[in-house]
C-alpha atoms as a PDB file:
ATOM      1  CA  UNK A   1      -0.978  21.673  19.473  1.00  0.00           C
ATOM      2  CA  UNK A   2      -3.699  20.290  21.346  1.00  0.00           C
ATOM      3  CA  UNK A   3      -5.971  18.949  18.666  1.00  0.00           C
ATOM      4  CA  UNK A   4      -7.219  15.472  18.973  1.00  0.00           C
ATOM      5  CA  UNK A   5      -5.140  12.826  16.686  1.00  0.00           C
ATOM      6  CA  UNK A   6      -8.752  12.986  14.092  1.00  0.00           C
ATOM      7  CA  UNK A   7      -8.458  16.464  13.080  1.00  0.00           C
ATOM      8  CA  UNK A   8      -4.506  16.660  13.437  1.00  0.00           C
ATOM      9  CA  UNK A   9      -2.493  16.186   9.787  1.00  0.00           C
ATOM     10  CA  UNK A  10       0.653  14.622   9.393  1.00  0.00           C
ATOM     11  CA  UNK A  11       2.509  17.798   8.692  1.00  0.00           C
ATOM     12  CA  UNK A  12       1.230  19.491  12.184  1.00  0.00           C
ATOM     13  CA  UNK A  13       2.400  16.669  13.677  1.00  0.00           C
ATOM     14  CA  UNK A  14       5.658  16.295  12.200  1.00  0.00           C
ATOM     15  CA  UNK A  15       6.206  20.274  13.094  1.00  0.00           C
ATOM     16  CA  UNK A  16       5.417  19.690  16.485  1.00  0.00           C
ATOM     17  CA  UNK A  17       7.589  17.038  17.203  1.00  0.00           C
ATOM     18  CA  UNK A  18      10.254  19.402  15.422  1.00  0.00           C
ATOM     19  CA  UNK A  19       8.878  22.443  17.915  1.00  0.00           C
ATOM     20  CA  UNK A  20       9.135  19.407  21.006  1.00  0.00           C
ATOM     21  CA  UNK A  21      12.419  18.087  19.816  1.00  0.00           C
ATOM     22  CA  UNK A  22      13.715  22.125  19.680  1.00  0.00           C
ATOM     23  CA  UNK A  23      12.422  22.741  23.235  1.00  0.00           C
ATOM     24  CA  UNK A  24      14.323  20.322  24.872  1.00  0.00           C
ATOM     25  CA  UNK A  25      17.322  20.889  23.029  1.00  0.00           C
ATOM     26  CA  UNK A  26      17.452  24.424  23.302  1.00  0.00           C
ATOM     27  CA  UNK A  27      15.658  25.360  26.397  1.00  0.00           C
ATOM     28  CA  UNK A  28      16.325  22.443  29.520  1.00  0.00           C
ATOM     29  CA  UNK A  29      12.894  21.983  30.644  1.00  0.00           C
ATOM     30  CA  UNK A  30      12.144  20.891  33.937  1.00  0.00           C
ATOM     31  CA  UNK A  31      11.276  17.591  34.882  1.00  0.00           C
ATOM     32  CA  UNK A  32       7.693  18.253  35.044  1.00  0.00           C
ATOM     33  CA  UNK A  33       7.766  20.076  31.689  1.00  0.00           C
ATOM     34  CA  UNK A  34       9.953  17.348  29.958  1.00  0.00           C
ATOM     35  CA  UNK A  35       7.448  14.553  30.899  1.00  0.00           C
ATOM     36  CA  UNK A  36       4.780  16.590  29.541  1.00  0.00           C
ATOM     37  CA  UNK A  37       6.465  17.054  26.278  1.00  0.00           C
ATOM     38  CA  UNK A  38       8.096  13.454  26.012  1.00  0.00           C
ATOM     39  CA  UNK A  39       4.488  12.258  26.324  1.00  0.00           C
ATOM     40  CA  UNK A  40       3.137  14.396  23.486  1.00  0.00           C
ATOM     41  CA  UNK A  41       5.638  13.654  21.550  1.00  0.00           C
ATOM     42  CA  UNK A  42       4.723   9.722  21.664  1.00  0.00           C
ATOM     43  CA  UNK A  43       1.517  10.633  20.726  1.00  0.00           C
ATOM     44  CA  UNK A  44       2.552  12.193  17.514  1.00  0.00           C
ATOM     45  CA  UNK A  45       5.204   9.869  17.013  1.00  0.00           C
ATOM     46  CA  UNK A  46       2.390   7.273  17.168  1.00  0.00           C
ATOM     47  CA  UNK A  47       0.136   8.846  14.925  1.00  0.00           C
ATOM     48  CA  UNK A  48       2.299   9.726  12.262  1.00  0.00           C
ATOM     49  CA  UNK A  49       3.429   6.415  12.248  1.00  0.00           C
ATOM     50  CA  UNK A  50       0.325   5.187  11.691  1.00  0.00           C
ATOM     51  CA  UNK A  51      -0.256   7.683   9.121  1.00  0.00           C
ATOM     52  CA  UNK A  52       2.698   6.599   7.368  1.00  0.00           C
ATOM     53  CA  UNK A  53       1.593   3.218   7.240  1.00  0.00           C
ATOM     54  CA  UNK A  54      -1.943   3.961   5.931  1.00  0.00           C
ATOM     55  CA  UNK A  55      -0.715   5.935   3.273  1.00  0.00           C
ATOM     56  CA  UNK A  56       1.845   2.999   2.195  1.00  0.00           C
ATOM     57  CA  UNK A  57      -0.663   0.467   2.154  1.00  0.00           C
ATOM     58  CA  UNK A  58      -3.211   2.975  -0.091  1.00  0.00           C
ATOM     59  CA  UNK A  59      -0.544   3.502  -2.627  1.00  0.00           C
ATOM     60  CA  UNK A  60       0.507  -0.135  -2.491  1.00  0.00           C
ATOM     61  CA  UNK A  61      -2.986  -1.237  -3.557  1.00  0.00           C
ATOM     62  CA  UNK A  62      -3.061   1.478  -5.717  1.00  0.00           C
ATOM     63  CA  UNK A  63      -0.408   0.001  -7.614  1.00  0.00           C
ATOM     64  CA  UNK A  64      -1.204  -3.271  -7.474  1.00  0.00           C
ATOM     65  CA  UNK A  65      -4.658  -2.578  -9.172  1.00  0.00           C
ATOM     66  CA  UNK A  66      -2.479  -0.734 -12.233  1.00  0.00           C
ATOM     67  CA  UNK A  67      -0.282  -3.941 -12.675  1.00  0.00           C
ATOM     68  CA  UNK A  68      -1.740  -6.386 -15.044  1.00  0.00           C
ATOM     69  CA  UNK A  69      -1.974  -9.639 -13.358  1.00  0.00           C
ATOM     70  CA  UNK A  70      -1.217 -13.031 -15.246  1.00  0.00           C
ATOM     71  CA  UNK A  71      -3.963 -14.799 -16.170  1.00  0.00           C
ATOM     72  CA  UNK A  72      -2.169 -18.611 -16.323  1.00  0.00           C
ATOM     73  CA  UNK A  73       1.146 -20.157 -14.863  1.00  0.00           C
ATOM     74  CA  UNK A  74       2.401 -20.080 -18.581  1.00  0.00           C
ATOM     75  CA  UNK A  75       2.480 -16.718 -18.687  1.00  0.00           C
ATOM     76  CA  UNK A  76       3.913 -16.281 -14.743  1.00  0.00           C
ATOM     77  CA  UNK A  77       6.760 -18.372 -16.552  1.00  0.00           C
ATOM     78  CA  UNK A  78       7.133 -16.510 -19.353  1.00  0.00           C
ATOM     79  CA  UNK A  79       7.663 -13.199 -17.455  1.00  0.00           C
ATOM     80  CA  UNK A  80       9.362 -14.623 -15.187  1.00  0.00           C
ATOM     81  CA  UNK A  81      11.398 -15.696 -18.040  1.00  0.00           C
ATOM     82  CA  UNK A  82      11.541 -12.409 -19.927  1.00  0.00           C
ATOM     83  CA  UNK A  83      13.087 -10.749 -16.684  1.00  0.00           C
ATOM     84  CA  UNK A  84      15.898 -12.532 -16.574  1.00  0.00           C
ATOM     85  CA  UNK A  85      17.171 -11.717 -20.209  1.00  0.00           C
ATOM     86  CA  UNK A  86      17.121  -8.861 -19.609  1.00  0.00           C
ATOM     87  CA  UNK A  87      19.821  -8.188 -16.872  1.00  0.00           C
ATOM     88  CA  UNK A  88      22.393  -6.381 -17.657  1.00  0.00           C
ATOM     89  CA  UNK A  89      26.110  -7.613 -17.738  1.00  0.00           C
END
């Protein structure tokens, strides 16, 4: 998988670096060939990590925009309060 990191998703990565991690398990590269395939394999690793990260931070804001925010310190206080009556012994 040569594509460029833009037009790659984050399941063709993730095979990939399952069809990278197979290789070298399965048939002992070479040297050269290893190299190669450790290098692309950062790559992906990179970008999927990144990916992950995007995605966390989307849904995170997401959410944050569904949660009603308090609109004074009394009520902070009084959820704040609320939460703690109800743990459960």
């Amino acid at each position: 998988m040569e594509k460029s990191s833009n037009k790659a998703t984050f399941t063709e990565s993730l095979d990939r670096l399952r069809e990278i991690i197979a290789t070298i398990e399965s048939k002992s590269p070479d040297v050269d060939e290893l190299i190669l395939l450790a290098e692309e394999a950062v790559k992906l690793i990179s970008f999927c990590r990144t990916k992950l990260t995007s995605t966390e931070e989307k849904v995170s804001s997401m959410l944050d925009k569904l949660s009603p925010e308090p609109t004074s310190q009394s009520e902070t206080q009084i959820q704040s309060d609320s939460e703690k009556d109800n743990i459960p012994f």
